[in-house]
PDB file of N, CA and C in Angstrom:
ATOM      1  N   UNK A   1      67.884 -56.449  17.675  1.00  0.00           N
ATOM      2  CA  UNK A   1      68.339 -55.623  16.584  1.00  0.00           C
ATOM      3  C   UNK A   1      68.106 -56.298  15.260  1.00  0.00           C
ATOM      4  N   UNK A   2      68.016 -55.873  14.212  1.00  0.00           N
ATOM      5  CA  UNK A   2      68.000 -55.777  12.822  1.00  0.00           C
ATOM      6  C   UNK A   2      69.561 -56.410  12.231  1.00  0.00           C
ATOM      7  N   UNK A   3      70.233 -56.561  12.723  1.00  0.00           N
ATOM      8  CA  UNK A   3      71.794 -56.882  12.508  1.00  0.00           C
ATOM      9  C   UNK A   3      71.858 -55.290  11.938  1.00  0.00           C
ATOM     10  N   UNK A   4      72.138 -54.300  12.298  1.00  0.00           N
ATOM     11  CA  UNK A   4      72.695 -53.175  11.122  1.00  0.00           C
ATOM     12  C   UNK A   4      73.978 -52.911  12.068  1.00  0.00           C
ATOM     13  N   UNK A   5      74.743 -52.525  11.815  1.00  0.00           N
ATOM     14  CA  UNK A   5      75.945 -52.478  12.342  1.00  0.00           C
ATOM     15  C   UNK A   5      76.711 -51.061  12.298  1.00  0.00           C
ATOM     16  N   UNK A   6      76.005 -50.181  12.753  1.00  0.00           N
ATOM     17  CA  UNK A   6      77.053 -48.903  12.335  1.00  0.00           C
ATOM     18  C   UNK A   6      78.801 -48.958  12.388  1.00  0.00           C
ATOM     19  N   UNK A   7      78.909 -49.076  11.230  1.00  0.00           N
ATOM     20  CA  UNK A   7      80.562 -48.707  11.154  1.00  0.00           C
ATOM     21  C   UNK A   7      81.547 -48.015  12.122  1.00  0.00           C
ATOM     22  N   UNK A   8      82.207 -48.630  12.266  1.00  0.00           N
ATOM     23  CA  UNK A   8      83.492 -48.089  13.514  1.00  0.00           C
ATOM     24  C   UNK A   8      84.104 -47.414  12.582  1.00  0.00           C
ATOM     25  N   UNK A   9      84.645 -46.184  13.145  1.00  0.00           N
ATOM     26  CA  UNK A   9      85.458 -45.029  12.786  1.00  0.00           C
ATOM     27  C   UNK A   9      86.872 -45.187  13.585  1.00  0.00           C
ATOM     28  N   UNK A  10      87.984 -45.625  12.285  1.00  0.00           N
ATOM     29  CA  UNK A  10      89.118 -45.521  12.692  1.00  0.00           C
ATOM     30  C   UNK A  10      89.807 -44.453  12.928  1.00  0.00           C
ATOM     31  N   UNK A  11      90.568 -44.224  13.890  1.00  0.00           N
ATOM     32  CA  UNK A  11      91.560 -43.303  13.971  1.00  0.00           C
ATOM     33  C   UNK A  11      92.652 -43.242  14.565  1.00  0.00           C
ATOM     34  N   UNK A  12      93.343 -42.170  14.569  1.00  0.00           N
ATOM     35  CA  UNK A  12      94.805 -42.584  15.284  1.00  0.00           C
ATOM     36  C   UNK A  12      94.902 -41.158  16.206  1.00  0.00           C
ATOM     37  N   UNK A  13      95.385 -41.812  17.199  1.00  0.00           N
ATOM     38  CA  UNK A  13      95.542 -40.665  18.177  1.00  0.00           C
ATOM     39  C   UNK A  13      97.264 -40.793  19.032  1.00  0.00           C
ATOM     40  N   UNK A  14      97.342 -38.993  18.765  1.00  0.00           N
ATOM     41  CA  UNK A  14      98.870 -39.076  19.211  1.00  0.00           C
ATOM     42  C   UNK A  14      98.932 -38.407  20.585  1.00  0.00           C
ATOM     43  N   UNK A  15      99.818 -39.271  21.435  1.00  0.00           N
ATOM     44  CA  UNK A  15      99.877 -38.661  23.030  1.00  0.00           C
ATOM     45  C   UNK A  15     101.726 -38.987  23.341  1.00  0.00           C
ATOM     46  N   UNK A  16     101.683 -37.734  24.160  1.00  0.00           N
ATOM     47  CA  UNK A  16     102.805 -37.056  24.239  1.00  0.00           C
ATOM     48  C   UNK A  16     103.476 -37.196  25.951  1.00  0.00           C
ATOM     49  N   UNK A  17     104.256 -38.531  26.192  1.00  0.00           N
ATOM     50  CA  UNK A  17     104.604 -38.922  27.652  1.00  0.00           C
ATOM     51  C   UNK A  17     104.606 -38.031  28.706  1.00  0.00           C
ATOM     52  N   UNK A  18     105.110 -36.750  27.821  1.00  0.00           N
ATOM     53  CA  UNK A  18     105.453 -35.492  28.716  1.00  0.00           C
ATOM     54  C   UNK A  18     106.777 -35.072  28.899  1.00  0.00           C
ATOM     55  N   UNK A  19     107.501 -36.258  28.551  1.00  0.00           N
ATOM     56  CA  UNK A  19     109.333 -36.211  28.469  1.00  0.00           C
ATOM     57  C   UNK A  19     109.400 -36.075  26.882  1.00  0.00           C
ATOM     58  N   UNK A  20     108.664 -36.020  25.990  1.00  0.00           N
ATOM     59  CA  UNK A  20     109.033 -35.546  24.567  1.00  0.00           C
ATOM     60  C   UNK A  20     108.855 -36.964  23.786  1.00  0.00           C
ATOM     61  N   UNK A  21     108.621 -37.811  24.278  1.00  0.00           N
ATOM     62  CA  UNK A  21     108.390 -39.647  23.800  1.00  0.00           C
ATOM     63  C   UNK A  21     106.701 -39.159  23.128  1.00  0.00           C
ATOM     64  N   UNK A  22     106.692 -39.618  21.880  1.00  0.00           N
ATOM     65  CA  UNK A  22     105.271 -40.026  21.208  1.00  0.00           C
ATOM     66  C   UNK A  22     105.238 -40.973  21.266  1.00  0.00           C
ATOM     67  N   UNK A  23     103.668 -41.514  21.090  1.00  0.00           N
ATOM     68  CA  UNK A  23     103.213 -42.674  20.978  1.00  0.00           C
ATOM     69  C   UNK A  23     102.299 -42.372  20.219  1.00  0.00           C
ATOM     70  N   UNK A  24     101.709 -43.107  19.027  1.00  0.00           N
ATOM     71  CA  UNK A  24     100.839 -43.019  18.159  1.00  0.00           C
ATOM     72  C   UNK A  24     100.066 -44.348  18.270  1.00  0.00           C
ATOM     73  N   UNK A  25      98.526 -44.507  18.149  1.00  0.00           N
ATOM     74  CA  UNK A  25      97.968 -45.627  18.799  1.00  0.00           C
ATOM     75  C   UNK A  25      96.777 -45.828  17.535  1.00  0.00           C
ATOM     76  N   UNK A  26      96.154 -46.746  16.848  1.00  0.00           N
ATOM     77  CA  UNK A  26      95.529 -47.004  16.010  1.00  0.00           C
ATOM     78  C   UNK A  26      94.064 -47.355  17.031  1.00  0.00           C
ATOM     79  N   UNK A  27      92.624 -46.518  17.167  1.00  0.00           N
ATOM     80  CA  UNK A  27      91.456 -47.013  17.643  1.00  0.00           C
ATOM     81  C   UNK A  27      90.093 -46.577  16.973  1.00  0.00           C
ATOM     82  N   UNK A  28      89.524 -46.829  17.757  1.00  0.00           N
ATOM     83  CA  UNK A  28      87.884 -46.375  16.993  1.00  0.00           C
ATOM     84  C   UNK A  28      87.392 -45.330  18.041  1.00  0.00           C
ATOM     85  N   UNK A  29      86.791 -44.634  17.112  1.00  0.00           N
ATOM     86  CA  UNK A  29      85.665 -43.231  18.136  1.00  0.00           C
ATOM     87  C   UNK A  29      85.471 -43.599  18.676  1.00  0.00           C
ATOM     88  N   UNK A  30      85.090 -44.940  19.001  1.00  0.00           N
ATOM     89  CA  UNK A  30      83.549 -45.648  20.201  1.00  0.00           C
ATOM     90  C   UNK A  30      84.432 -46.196  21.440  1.00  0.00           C
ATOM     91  N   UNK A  31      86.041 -46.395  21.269  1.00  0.00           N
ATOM     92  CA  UNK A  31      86.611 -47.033  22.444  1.00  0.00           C
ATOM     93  C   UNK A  31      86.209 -45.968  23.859  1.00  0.00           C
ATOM     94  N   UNK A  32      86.590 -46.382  24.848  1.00  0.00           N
ATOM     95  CA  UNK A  32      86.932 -45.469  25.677  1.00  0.00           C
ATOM     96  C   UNK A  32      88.330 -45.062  26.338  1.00  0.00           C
ATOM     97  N   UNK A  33      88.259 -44.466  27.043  1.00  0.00           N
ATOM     98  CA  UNK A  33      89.671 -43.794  27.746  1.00  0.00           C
ATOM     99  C   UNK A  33      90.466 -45.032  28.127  1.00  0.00           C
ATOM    100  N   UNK A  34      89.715 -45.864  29.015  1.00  0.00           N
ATOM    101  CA  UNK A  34      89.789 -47.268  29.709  1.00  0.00           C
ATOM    102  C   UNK A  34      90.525 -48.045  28.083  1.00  0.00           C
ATOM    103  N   UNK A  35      90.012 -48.269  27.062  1.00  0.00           N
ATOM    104  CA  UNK A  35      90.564 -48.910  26.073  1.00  0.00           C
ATOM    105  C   UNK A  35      92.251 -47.884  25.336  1.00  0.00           C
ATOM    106  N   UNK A  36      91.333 -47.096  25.209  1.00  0.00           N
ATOM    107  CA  UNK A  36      93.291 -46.198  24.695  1.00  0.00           C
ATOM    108  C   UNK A  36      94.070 -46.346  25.943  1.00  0.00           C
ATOM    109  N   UNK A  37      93.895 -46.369  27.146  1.00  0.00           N
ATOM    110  CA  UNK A  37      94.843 -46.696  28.011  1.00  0.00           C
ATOM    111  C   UNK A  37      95.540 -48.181  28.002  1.00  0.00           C
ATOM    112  N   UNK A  38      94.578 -49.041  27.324  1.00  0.00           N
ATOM    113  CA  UNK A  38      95.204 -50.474  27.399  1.00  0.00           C
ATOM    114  C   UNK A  38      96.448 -50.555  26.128  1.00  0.00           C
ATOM    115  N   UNK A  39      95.399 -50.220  24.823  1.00  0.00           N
ATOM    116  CA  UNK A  39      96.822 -49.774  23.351  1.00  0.00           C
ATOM    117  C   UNK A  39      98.078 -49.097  23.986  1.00  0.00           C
ATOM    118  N   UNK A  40      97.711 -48.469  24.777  1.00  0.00           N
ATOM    119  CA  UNK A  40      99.015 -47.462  25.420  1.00  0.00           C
ATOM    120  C   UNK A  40      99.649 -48.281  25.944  1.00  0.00           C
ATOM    121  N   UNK A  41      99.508 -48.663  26.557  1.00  0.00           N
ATOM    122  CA  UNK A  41     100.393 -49.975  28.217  1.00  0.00           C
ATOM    123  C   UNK A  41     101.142 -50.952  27.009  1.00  0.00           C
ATOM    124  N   UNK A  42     100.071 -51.386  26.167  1.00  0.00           N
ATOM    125  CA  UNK A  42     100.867 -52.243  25.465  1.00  0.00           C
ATOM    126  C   UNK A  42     102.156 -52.118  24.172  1.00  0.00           C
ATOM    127  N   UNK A  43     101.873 -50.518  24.175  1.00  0.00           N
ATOM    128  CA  UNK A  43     103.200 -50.109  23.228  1.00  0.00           C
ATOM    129  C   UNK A  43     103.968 -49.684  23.924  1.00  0.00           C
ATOM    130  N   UNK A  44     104.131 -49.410  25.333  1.00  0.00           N
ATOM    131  CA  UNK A  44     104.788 -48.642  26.377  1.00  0.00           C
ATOM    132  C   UNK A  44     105.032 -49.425  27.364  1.00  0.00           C
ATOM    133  N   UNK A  45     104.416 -51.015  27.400  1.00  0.00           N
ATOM    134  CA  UNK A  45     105.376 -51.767  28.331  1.00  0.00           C
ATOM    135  C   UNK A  45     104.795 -51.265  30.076  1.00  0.00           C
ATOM    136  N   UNK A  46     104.014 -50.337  29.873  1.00  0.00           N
ATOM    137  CA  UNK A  46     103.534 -49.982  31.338  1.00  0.00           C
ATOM    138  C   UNK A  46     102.264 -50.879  31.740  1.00  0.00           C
ATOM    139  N   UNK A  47     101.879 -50.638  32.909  1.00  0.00           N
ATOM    140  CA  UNK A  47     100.508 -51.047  33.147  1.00  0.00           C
ATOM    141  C   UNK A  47      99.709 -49.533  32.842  1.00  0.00           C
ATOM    142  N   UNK A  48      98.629 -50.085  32.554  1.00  0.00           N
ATOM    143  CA  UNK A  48      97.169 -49.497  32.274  1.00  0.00           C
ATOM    144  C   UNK A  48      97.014 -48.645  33.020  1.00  0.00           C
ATOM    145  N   UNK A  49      96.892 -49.035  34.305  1.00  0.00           N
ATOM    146  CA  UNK A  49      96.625 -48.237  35.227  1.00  0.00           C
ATOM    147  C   UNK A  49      97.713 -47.142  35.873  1.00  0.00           C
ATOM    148  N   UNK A  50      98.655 -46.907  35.145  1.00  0.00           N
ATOM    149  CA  UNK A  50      99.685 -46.057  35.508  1.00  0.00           C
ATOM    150  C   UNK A  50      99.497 -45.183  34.701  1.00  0.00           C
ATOM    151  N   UNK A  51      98.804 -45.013  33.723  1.00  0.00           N
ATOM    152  CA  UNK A  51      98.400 -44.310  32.540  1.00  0.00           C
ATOM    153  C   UNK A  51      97.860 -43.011  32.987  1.00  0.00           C
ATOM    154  N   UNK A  52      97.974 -42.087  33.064  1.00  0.00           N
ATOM    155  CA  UNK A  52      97.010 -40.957  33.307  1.00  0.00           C
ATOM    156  C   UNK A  52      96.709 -40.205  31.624  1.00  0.00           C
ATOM    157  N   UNK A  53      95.638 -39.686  31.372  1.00  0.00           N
ATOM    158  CA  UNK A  53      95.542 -39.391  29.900  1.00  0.00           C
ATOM    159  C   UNK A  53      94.662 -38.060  29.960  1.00  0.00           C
ATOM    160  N   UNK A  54      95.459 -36.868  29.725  1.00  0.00           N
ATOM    161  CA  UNK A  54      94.846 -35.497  29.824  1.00  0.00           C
ATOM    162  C   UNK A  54      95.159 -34.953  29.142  1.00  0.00           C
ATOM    163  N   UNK A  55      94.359 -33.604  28.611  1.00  0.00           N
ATOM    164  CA  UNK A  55      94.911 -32.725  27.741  1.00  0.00           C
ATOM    165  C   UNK A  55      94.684 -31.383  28.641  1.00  0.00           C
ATOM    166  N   UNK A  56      95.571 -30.553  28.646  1.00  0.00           N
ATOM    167  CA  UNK A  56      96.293 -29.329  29.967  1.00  0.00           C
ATOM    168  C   UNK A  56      95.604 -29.988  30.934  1.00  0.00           C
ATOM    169  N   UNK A  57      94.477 -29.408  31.708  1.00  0.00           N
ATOM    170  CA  UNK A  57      94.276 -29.867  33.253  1.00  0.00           C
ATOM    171  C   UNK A  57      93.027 -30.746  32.994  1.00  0.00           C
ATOM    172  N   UNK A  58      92.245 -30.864  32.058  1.00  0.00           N
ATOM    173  CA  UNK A  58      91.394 -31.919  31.747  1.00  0.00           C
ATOM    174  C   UNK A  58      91.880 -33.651  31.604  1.00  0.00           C
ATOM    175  N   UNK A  59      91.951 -34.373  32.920  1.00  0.00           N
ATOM    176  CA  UNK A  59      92.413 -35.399  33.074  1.00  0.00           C
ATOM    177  C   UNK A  59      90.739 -36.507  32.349  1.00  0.00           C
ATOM    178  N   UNK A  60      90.807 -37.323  31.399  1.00  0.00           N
ATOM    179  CA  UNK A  60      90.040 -38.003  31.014  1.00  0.00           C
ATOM    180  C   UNK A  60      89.393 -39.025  31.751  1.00  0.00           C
ATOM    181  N   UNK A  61      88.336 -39.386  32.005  1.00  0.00           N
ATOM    182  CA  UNK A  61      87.841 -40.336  32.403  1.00  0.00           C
ATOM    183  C   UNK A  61      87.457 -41.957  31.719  1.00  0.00           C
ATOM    184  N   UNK A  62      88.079 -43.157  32.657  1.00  0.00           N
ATOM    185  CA  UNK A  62      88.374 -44.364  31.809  1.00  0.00           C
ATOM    186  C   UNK A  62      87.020 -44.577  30.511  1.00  0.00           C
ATOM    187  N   UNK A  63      85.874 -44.130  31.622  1.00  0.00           N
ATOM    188  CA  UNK A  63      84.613 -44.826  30.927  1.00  0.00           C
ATOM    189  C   UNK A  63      84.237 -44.125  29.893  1.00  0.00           C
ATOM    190  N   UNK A  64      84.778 -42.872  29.569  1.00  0.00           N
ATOM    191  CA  UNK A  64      84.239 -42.041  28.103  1.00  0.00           C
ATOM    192  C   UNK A  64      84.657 -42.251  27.461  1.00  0.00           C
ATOM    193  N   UNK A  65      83.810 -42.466  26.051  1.00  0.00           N
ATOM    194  CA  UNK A  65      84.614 -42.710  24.653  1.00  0.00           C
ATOM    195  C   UNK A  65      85.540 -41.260  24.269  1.00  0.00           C
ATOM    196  N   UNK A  66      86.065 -42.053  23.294  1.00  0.00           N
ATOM    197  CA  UNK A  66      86.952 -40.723  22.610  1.00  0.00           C
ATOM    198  C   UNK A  66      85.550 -39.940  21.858  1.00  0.00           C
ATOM    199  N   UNK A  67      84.630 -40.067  21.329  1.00  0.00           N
ATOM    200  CA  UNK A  67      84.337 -39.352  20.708  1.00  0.00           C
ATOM    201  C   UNK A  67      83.355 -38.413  21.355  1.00  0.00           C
ATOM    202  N   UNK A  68      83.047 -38.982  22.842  1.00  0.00           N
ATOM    203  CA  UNK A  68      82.351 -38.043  23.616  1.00  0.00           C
ATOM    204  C   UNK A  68      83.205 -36.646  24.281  1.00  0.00           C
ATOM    205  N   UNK A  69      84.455 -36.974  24.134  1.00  0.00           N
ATOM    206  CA  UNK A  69      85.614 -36.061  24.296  1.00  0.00           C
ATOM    207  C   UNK A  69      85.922 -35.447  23.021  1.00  0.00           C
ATOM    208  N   UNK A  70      85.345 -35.812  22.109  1.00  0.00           N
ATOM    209  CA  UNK A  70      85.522 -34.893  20.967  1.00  0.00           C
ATOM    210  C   UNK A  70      87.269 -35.415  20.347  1.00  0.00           C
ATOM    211  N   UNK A  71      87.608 -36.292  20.628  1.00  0.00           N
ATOM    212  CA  UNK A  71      89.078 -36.801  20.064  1.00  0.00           C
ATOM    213  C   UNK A  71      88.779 -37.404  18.965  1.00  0.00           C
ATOM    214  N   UNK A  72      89.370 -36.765  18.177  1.00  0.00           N
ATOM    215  CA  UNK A  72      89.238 -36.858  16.573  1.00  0.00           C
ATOM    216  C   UNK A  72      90.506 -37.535  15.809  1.00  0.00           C
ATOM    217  N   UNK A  73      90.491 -37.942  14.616  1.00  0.00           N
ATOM    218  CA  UNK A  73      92.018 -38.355  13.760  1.00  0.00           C
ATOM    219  C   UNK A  73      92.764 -37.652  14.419  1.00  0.00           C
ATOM    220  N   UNK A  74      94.317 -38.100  14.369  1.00  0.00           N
ATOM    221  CA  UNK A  74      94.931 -36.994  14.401  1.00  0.00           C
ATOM    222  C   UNK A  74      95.861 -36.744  15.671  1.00  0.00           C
ATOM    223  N   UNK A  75      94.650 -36.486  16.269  1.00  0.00           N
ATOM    224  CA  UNK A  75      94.935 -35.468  17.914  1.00  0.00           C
ATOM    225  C   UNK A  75      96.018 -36.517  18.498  1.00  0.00           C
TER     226      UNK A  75
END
């Protein structure tokens, strides 16, 4: 490579335990599911892998980024 470095896109994404508990998590477009599951565990004291991360019946997969899921600021 050239060193060029495309810029990481911050964002924040809000997920909802399911018992009414938010969690708001600071990442980049480019993480994947596998990475917001780790920010999660670690504000929530859970393991990672107890994590399930879906929106209605679309359960996410570890290895996709957020932005291939279209998870934007915000959400």
């Amino acid at each position: 490579g050239l060193g060029f470095t495309k810029e990481k896109k911050k964002i924040e994404v809000v997920l909802n335990d399911g018992l009414g508990k938010k969690v708001q998590v600071k990442c980049n477009d480019d993480d994947t599911i596998g990475d917001l599951k780790e920010l999660v565990a670690a504000q929530t004291d859970t393991q990672s892998y107890k994590i399930k991360i879906q929106k209605w019946y679309n359960i996410y997969m570890d290895h996709i980024t957020l932005k291939d899921y279209e998870i934007h600021d915000g959400m």
